[in-house]
Protein backbone atom coordinates (compact mmCIF):
# COMPACT_ATOMS: atom_id res chain seq x y z
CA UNK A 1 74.57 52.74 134.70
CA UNK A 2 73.58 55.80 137.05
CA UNK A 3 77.37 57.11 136.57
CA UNK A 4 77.04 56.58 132.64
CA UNK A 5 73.95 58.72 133.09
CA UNK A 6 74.96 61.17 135.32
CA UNK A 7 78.05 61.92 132.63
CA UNK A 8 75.19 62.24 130.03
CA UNK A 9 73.56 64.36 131.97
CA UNK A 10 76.66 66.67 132.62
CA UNK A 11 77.55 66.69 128.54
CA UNK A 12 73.81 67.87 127.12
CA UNK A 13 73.13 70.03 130.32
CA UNK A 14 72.89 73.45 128.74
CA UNK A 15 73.71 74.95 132.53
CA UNK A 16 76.74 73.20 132.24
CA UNK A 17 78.18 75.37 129.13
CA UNK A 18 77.57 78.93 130.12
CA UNK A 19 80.45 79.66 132.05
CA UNK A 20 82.02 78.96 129.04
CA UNK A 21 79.88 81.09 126.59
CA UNK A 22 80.18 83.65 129.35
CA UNK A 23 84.04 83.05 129.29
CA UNK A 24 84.37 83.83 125.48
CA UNK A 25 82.18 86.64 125.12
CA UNK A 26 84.33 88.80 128.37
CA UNK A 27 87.50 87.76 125.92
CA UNK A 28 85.74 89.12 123.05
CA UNK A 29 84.90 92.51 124.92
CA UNK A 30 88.45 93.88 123.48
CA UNK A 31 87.92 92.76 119.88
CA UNK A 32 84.59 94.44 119.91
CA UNK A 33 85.95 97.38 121.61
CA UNK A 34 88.16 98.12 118.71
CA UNK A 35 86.01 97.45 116.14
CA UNK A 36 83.17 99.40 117.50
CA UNK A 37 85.43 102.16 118.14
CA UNK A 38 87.40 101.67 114.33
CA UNK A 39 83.41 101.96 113.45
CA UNK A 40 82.87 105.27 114.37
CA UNK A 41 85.82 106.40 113.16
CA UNK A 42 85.35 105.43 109.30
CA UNK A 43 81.65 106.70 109.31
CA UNK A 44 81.72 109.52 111.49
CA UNK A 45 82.91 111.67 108.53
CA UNK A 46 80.40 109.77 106.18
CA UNK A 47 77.43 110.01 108.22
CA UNK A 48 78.90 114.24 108.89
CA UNK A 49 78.92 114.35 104.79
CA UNK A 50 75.57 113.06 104.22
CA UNK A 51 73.43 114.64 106.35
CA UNK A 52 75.39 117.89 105.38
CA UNK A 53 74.43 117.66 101.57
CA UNK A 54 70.88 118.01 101.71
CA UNK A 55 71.61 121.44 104.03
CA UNK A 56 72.12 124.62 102.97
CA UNK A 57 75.25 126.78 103.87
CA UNK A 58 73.32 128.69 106.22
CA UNK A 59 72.23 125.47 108.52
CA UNK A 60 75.41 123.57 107.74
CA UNK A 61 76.94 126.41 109.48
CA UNK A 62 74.71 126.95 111.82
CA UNK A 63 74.67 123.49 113.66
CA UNK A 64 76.74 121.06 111.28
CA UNK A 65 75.07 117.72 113.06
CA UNK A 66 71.27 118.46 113.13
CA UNK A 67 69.42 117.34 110.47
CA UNK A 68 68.24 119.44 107.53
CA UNK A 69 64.84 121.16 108.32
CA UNK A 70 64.21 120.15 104.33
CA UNK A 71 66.15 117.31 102.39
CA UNK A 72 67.47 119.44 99.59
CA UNK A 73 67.97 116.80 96.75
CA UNK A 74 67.90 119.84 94.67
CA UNK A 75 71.86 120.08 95.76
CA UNK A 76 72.76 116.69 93.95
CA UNK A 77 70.68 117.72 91.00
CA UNK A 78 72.65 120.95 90.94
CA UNK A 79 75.94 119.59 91.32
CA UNK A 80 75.54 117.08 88.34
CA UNK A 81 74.32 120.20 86.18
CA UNK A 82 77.13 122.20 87.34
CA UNK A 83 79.67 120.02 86.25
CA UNK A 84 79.92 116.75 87.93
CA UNK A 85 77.90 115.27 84.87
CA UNK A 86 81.27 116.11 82.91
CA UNK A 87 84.06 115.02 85.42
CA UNK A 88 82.14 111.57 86.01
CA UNK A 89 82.03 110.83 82.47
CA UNK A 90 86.01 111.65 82.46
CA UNK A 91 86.58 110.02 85.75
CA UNK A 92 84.38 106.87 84.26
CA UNK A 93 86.65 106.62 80.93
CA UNK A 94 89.95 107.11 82.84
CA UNK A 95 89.24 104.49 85.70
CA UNK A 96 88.15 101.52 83.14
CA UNK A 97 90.65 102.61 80.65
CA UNK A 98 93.32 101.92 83.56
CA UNK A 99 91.96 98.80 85.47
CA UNK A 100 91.60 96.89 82.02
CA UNK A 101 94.73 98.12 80.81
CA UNK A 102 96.62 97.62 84.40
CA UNK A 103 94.85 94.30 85.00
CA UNK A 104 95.42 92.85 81.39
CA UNK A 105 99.31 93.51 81.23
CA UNK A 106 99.32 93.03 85.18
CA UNK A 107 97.97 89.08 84.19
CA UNK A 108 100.66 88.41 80.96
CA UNK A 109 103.69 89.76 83.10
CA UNK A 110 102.67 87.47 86.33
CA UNK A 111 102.30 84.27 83.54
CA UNK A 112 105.40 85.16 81.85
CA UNK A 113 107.35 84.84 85.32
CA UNK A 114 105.31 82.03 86.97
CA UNK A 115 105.78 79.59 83.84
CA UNK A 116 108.75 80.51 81.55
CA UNK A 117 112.48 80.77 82.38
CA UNK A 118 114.94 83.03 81.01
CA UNK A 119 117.61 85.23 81.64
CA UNK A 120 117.20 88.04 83.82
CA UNK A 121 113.78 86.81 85.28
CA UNK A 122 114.58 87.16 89.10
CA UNK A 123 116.41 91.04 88.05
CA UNK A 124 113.32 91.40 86.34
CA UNK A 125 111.22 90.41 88.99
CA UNK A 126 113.09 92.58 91.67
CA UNK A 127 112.67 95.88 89.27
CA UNK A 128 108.63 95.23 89.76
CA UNK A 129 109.55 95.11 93.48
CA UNK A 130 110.88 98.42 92.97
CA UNK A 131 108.45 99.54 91.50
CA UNK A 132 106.42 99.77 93.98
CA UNK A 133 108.93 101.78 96.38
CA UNK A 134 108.84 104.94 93.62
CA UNK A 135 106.64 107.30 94.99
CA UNK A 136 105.06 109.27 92.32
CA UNK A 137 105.78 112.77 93.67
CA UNK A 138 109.39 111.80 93.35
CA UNK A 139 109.11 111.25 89.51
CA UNK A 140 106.62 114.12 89.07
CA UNK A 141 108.95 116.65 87.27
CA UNK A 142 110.96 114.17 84.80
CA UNK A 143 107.39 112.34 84.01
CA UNK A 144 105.54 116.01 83.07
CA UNK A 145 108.52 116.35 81.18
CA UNK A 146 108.23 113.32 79.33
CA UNK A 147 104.80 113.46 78.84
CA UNK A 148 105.18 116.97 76.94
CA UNK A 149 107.74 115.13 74.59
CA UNK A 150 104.90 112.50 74.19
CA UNK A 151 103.09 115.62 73.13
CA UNK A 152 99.91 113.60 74.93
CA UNK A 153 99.36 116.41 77.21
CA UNK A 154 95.73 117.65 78.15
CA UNK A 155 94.66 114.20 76.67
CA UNK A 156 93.22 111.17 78.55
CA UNK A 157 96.70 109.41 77.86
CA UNK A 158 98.30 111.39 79.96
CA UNK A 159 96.32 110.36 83.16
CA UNK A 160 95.96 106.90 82.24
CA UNK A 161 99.47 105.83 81.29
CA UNK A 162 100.72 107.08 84.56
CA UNK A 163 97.96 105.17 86.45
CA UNK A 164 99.14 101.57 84.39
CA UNK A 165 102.64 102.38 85.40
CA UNK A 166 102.91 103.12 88.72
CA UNK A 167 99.97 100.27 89.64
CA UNK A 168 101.51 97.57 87.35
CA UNK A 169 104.02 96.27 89.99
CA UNK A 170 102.04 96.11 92.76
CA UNK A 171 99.35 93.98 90.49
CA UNK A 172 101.72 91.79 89.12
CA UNK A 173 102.83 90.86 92.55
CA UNK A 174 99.62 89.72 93.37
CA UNK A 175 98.62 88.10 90.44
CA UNK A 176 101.74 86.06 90.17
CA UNK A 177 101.15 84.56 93.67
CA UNK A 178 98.17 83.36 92.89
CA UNK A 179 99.43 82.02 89.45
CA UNK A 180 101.99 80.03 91.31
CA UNK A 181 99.16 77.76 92.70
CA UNK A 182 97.81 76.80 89.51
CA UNK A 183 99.08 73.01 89.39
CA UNK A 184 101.25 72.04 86.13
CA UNK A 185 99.90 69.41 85.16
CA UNK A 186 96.99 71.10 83.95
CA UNK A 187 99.11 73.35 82.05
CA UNK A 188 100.77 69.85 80.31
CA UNK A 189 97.31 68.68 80.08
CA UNK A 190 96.48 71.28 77.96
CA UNK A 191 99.38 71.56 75.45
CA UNK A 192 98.78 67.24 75.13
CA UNK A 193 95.71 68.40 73.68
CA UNK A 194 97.02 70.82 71.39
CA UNK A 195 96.35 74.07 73.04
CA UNK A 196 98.20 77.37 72.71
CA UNK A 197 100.20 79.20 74.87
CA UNK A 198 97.72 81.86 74.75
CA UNK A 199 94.63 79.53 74.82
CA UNK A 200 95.82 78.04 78.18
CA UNK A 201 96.80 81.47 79.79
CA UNK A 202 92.80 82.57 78.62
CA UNK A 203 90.91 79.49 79.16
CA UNK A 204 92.76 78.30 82.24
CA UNK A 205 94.79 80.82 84.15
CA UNK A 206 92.17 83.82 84.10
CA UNK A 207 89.46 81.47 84.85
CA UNK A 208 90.70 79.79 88.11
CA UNK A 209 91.98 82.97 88.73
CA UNK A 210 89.23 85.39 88.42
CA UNK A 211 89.12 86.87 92.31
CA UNK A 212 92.37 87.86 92.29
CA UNK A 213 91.78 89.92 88.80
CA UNK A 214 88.97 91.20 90.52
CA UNK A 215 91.22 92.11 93.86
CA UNK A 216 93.20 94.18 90.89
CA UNK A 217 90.18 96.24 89.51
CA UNK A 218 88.94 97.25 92.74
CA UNK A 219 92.45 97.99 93.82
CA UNK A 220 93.45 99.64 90.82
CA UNK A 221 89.92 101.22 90.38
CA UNK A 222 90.24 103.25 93.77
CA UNK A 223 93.83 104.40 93.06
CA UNK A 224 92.74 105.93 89.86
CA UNK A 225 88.97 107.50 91.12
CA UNK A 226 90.75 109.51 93.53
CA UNK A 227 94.14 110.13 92.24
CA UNK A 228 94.42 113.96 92.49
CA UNK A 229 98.32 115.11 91.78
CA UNK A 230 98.64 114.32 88.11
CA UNK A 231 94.68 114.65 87.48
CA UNK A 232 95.44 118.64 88.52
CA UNK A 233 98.74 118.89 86.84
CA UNK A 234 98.56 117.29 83.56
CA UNK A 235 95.06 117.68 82.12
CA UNK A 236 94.32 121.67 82.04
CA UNK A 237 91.40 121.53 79.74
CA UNK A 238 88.08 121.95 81.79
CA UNK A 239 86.39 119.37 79.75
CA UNK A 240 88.88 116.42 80.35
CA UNK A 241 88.92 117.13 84.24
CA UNK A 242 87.72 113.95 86.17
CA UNK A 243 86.17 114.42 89.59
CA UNK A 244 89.07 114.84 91.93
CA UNK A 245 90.12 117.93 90.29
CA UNK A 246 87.05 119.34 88.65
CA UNK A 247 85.73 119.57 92.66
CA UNK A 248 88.04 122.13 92.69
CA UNK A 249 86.35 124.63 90.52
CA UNK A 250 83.07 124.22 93.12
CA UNK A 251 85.16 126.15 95.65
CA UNK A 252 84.85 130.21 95.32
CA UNK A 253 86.95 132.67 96.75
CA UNK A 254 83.81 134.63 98.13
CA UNK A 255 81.63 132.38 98.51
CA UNK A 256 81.20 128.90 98.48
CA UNK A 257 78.13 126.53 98.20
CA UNK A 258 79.27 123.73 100.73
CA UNK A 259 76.08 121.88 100.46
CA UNK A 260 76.24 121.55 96.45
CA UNK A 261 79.96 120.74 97.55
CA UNK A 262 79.31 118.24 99.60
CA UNK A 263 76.75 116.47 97.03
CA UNK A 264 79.53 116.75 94.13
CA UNK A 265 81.63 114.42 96.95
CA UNK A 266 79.14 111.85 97.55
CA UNK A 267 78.28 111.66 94.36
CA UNK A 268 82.44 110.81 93.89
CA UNK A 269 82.66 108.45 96.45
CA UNK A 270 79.47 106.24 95.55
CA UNK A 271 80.81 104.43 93.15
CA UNK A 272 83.68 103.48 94.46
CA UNK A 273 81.61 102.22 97.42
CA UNK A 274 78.90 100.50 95.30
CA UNK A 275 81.67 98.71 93.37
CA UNK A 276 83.39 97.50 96.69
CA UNK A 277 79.83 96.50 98.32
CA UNK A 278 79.22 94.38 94.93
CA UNK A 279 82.96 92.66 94.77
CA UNK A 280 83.90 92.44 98.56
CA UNK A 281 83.53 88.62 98.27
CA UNK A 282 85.84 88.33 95.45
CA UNK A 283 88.28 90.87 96.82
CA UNK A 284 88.63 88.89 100.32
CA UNK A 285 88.81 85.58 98.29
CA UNK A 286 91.97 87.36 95.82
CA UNK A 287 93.34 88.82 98.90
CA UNK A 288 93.79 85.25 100.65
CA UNK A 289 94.72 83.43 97.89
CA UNK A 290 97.28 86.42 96.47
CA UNK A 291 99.12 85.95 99.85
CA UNK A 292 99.75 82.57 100.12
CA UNK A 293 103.09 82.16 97.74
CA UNK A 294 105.41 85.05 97.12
């Protein structure tokens, strides 16, 4: 009995375990090393650009890391009338215009390889592999070319077919991962009860499959906010400009306002970060279950 209780003792003594607390959190010093440190690096230029857009150009200059003697909100107000008002409406149209777009075809191409078979499927599937190899400053002359044929130049098609193709293969891949885990037999289930092909790719595929859609948007949505090449080379107008480019028209030879500059930015990058903030759960969850079958 008194060794029975002296092995209790030894299992609920707290004492006992905090060598081995103490153990795991000196093996954890390196994980939280590199995490602190990968920290600082992401918001050292974030926490540089915020502080820096309620200055003027005199104090930004002046000593870049105090803070402002006076928040001038006045700078975001003045960057929206300048322009950004515009360019965010453009930038807005584009981006939603390409994730539904890239997303929607993105879904139908992963369910057309996942549950049909015909010729040419695995050729087919290796071109989408390809696909995503092609960098898009390799096809830049040939594709301005063909989009003057088009004659959709200076028009929102001309940024948002680009965007579909070149983030279609990378979308599909990921979609058609997660397709491959949706069991069968609830696909034969369905068609017993007289559903469609189309009925059971929108009432059972996109359902169970919603994260990984999601994964797509947000993936697709930060390509496109921040694409700069083709948003500078084939839209000219002023008024069609989205944000990326039209930040280029805040910058003056002579002078430059880098505090109304540096508003027009963060104004740019908030959405981006709001819509990652809002879908990070969803984008982990596609993420994981994208990766498990290739």
């Amino acid at each position: 009995m008194e060794t029975n209780k002296a092995i209790a003792q030894q299992e609920f003594n707290p004492v006992m375990k905090k060598p081995f607390r103490y153990k795991s959190a000196v093996q954890g010093i390196p994980l939280f090393s590199i995490l602190i440190f990968y920290f600082i690096v992401i918001a050292y230029p974030l926490f540089w650009m915020v502080i820096n857009s309620f200055k003027t150009t005199e104090e930004i200059f002046a000593n870049s890391w105090a803070l402002p003697q006076s928040w001038l909100v006045s700078n975001y107000a003045h960057a929206w009338e300048t322009g950004i008002s515009g360019y965010f409406l453009n930038s807005t149209i584009v981006t939603v215009s390409t994730c539904l777009l890239t997303v929607f075809l993105s879904a139908l191409g992963a369910y057309g390889l996942t549950r049909f078979e015909f010729k040419g499927k695995n050729t087919l599937l290796i071109i989408c592999m390809a696909g995503m190899m092609l960098s898009p400053q390799v096809s830049l002359v040939p594709l301005y070319k063909l989009i003057q044929a088009l004659g959709i130049h200076d028009t929102y098609l001309a940024l948002i077919l680009p965007y579909v193709a070149y983030r279609i293969p990378i979308t599909i891949l990921l979609i058609r991962a997660a397709f491959l885990d949706v069991p069968k037999e609830l696909e034969e289930s369905a068609f017993l009860d007289g559903c469609s092909t189309w009925t059971v790719f929108t009432k059972i595929f996109i359902p169970l499959n919603l994260p990984i859609l999601l994964t797509g948007v947000v993936l697709t949505a930060y390509f496109t906010w921040n694409e700069f090449m083709f948003a500078l080379i084939f839209v000219d107008s002023e008024a069609l400009k989205t944000i990326p480019a039209g930040l280029m028209q805040f910058r003056d030879a002579l002078q430059t306002n880098w505090g109304v500059l540096l508003a027009g930015l963060m104004i740019s990058a908030a959405p981006i970060i709001i819509l990652f903030l809002f879908m990070q759960k969803y984008f982990i969850r596609g993420l994981a279950s994208g990766s498990v079958k290739g």
